[in-house]
N, C-alpha and C. Protein backbone atom coordinates (compact mmCIF):
# COMPACT_ATOMS: atom_id res chain seq x y z
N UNK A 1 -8.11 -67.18 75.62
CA UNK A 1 -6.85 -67.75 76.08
C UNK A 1 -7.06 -68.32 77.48
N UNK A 2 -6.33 -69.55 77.68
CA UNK A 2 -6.97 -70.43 78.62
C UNK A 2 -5.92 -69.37 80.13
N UNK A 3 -6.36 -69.31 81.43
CA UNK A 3 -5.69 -69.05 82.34
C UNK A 3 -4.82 -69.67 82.94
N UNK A 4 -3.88 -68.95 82.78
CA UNK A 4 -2.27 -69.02 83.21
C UNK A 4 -1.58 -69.22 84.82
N UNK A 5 -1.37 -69.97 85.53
CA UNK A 5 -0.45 -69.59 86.58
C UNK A 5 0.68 -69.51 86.66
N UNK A 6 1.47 -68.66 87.29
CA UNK A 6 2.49 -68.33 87.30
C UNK A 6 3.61 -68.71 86.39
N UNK A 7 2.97 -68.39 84.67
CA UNK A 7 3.54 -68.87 83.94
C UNK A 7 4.21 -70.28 83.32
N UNK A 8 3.10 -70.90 84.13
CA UNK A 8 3.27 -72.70 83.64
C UNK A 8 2.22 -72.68 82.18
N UNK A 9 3.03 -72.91 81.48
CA UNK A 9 2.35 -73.09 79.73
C UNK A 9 0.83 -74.29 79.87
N UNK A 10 0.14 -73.67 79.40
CA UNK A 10 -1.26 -75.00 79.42
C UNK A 10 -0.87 -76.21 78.46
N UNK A 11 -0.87 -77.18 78.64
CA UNK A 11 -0.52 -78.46 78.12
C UNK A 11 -1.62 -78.83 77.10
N UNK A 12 -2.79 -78.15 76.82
CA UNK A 12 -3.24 -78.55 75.89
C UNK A 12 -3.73 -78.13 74.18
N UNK A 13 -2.58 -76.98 74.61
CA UNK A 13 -2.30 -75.92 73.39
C UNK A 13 -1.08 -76.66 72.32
N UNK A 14 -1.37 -76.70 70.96
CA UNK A 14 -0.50 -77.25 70.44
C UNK A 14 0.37 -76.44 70.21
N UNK A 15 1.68 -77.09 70.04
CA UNK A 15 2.74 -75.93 69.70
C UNK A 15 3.06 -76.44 68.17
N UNK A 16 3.82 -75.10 67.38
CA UNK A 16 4.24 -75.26 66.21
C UNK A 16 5.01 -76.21 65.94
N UNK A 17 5.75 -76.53 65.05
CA UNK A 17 6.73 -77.37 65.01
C UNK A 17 8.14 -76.76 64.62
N UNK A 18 9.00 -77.14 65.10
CA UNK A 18 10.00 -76.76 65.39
C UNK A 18 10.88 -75.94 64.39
N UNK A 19 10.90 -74.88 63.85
CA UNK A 19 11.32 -74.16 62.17
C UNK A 19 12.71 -74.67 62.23
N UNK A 20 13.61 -75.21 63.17
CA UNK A 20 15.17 -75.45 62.51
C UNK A 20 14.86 -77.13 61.93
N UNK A 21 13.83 -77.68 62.75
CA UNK A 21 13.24 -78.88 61.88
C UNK A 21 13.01 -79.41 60.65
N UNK A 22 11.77 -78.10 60.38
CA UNK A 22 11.14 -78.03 59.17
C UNK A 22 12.17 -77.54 58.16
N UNK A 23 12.72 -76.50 58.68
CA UNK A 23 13.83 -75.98 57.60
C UNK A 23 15.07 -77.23 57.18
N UNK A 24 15.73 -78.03 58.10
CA UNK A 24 16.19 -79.23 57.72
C UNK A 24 15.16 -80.43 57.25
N UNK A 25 14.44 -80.07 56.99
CA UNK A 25 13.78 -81.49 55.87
C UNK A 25 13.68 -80.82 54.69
N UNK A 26 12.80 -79.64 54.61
CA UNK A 26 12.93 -79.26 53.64
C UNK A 26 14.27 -79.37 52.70
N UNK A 27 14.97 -78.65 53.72
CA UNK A 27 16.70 -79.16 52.34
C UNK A 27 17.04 -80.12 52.11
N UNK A 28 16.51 -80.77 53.27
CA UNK A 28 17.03 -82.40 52.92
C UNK A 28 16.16 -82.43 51.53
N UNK A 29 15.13 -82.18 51.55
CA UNK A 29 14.17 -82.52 50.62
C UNK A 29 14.54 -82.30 49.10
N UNK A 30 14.96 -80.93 48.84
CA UNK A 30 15.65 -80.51 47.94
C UNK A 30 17.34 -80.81 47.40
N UNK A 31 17.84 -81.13 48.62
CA UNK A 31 19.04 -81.90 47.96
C UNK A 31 18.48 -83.28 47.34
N UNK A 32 17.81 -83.96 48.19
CA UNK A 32 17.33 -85.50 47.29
C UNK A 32 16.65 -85.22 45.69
N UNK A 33 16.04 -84.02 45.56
CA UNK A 33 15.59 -83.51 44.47
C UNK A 33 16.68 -83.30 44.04
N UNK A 34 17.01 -82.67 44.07
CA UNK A 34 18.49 -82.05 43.20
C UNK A 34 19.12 -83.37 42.43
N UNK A 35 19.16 -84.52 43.13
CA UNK A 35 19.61 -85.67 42.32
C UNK A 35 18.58 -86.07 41.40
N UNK A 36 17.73 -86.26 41.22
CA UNK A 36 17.11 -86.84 40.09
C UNK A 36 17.14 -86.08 38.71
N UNK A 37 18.00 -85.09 38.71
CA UNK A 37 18.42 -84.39 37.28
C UNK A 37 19.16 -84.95 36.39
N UNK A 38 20.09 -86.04 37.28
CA UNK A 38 21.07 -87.09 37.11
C UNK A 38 20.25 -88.73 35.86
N UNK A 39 19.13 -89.03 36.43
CA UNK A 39 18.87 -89.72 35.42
C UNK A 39 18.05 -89.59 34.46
N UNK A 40 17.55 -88.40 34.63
CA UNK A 40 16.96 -87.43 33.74
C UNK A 40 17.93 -86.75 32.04
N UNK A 41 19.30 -87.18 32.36
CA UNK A 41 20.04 -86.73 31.10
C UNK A 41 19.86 -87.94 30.03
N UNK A 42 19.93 -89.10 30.76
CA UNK A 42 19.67 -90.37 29.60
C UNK A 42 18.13 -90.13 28.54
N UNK A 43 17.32 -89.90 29.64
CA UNK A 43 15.82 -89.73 28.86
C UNK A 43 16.34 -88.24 28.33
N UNK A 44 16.68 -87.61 28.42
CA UNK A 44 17.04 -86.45 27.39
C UNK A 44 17.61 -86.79 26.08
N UNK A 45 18.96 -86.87 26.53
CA UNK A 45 19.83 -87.70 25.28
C UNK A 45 19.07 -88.68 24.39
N UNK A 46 18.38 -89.78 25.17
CA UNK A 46 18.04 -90.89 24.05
C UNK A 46 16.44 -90.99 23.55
N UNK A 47 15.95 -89.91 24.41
CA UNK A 47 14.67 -90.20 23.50
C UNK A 47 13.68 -88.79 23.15
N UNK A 48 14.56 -87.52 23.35
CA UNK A 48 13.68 -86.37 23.14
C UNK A 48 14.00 -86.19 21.70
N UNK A 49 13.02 -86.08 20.59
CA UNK A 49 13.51 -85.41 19.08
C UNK A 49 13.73 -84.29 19.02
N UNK A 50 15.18 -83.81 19.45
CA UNK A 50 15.75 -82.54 19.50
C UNK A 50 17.20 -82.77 18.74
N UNK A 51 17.68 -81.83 18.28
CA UNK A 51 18.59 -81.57 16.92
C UNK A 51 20.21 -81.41 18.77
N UNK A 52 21.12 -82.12 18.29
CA UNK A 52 22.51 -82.06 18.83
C UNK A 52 22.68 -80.95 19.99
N UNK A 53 22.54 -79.64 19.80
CA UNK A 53 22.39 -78.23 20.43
C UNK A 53 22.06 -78.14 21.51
N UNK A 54 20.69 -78.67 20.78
CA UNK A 54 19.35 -78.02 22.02
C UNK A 54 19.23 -79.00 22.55
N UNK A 55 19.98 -80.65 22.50
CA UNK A 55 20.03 -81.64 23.77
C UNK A 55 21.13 -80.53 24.49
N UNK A 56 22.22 -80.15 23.80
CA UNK A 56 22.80 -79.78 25.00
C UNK A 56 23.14 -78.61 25.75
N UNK A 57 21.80 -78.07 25.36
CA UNK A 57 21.36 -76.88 26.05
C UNK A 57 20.84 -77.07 27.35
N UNK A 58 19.90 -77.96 26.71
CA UNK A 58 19.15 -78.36 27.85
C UNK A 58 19.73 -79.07 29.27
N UNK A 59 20.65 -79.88 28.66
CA UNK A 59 21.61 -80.64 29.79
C UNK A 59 22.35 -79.63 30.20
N UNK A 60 22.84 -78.84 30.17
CA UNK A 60 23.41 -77.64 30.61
C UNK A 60 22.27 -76.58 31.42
N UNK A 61 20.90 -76.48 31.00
CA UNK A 61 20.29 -76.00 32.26
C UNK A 61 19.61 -76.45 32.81
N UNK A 62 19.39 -78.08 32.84
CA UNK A 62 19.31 -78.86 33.96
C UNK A 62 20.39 -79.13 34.73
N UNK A 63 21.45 -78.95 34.74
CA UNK A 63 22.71 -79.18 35.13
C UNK A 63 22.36 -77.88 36.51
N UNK A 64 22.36 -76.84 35.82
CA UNK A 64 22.13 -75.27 36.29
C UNK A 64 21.33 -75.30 37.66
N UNK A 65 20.31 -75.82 36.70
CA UNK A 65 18.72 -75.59 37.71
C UNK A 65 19.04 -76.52 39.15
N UNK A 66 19.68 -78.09 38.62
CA UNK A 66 19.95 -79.11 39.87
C UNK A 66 20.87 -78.48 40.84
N UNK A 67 22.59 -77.70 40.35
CA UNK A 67 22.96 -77.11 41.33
C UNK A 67 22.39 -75.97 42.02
N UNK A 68 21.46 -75.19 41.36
CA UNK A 68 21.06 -73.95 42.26
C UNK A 68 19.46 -74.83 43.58
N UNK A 69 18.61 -75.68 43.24
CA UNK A 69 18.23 -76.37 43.89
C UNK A 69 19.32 -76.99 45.05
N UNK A 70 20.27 -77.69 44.56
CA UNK A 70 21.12 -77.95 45.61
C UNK A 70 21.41 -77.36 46.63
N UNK A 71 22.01 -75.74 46.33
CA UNK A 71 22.18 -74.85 46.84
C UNK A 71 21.45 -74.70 47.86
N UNK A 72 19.99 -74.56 47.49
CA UNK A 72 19.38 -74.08 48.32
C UNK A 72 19.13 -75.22 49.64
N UNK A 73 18.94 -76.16 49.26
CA UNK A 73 18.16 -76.98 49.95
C UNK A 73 20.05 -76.78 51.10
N UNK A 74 21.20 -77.36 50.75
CA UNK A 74 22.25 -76.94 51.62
C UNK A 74 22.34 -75.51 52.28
N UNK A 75 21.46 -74.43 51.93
CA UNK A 75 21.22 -73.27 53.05
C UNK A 75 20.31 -73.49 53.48
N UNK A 76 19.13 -73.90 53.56
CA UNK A 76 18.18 -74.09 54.10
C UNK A 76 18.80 -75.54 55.34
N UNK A 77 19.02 -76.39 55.26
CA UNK A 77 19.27 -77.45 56.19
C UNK A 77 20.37 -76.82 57.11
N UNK A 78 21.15 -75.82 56.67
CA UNK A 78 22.09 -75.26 57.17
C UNK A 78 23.37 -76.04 57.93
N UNK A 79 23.88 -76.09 59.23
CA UNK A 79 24.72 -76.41 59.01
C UNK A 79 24.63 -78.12 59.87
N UNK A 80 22.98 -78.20 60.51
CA UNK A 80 22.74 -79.45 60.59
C UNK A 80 22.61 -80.72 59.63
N UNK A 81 22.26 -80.10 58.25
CA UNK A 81 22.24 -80.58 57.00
C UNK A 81 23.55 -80.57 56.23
N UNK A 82 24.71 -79.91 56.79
CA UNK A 82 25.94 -80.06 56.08
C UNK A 82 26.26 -81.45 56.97
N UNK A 83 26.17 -81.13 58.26
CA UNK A 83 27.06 -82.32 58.93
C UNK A 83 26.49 -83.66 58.22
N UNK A 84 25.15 -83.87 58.19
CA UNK A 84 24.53 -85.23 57.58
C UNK A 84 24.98 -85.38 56.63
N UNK A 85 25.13 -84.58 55.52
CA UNK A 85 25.66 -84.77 54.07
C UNK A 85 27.19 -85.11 54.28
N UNK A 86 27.50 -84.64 55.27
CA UNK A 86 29.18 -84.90 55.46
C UNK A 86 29.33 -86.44 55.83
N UNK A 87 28.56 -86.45 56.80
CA UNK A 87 28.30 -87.90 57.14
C UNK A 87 28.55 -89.04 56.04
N UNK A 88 27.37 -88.63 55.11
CA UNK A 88 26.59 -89.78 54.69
C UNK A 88 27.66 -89.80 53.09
N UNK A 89 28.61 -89.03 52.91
CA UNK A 89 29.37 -89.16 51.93
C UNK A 89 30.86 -89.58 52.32
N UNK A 90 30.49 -89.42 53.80
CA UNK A 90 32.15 -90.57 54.40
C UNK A 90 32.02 -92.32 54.40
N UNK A 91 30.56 -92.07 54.15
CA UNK A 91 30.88 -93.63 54.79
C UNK A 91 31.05 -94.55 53.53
């Protein structure tokens, strides 16, 4: 460890990156995920050979899976990631 004076940080130590950062991209990341479940029901519906049911089973736990992804990625961004989403659905 490089020597210290009087507690002035050495400038050539990298520092981490910032976790309320990383934690807001990440959700960001996962809310933008969370949408592509959305055009994912057409290629379900119109071209998987599955019997009436079990299309709409499936659309029902992709439905599932996209809101609990959602979820998360909106706790994870927390409440810097609410304001953006608040934002970006006013305008």
């Amino acid at each position: 460890m490089p020597f210290q004076v009087m507690g002035i940080p050495d400038a050539t130590t990298r520092r981490a990156p910032d976790v309320r950062r990383v934690r807001l991209l990440v959700g960001i990341a996962l809310i933008a995920v969370s949408f592509l479940v959305y055009p994912a029901y057409s290629i379900i519906i119109l071209f998987l050979p599955l019997s009436g049911p079990i299309k709409v089973a499936v659309v029902v736990a992709a439905s599932l899976l996209s809101w609990a992804v959602f979820s998360a990625g909106i706790f994870l961004a927390g409440e810097e990631g609410y304001n953006w989403l608040k934002r970006l659905w006013k305008r």
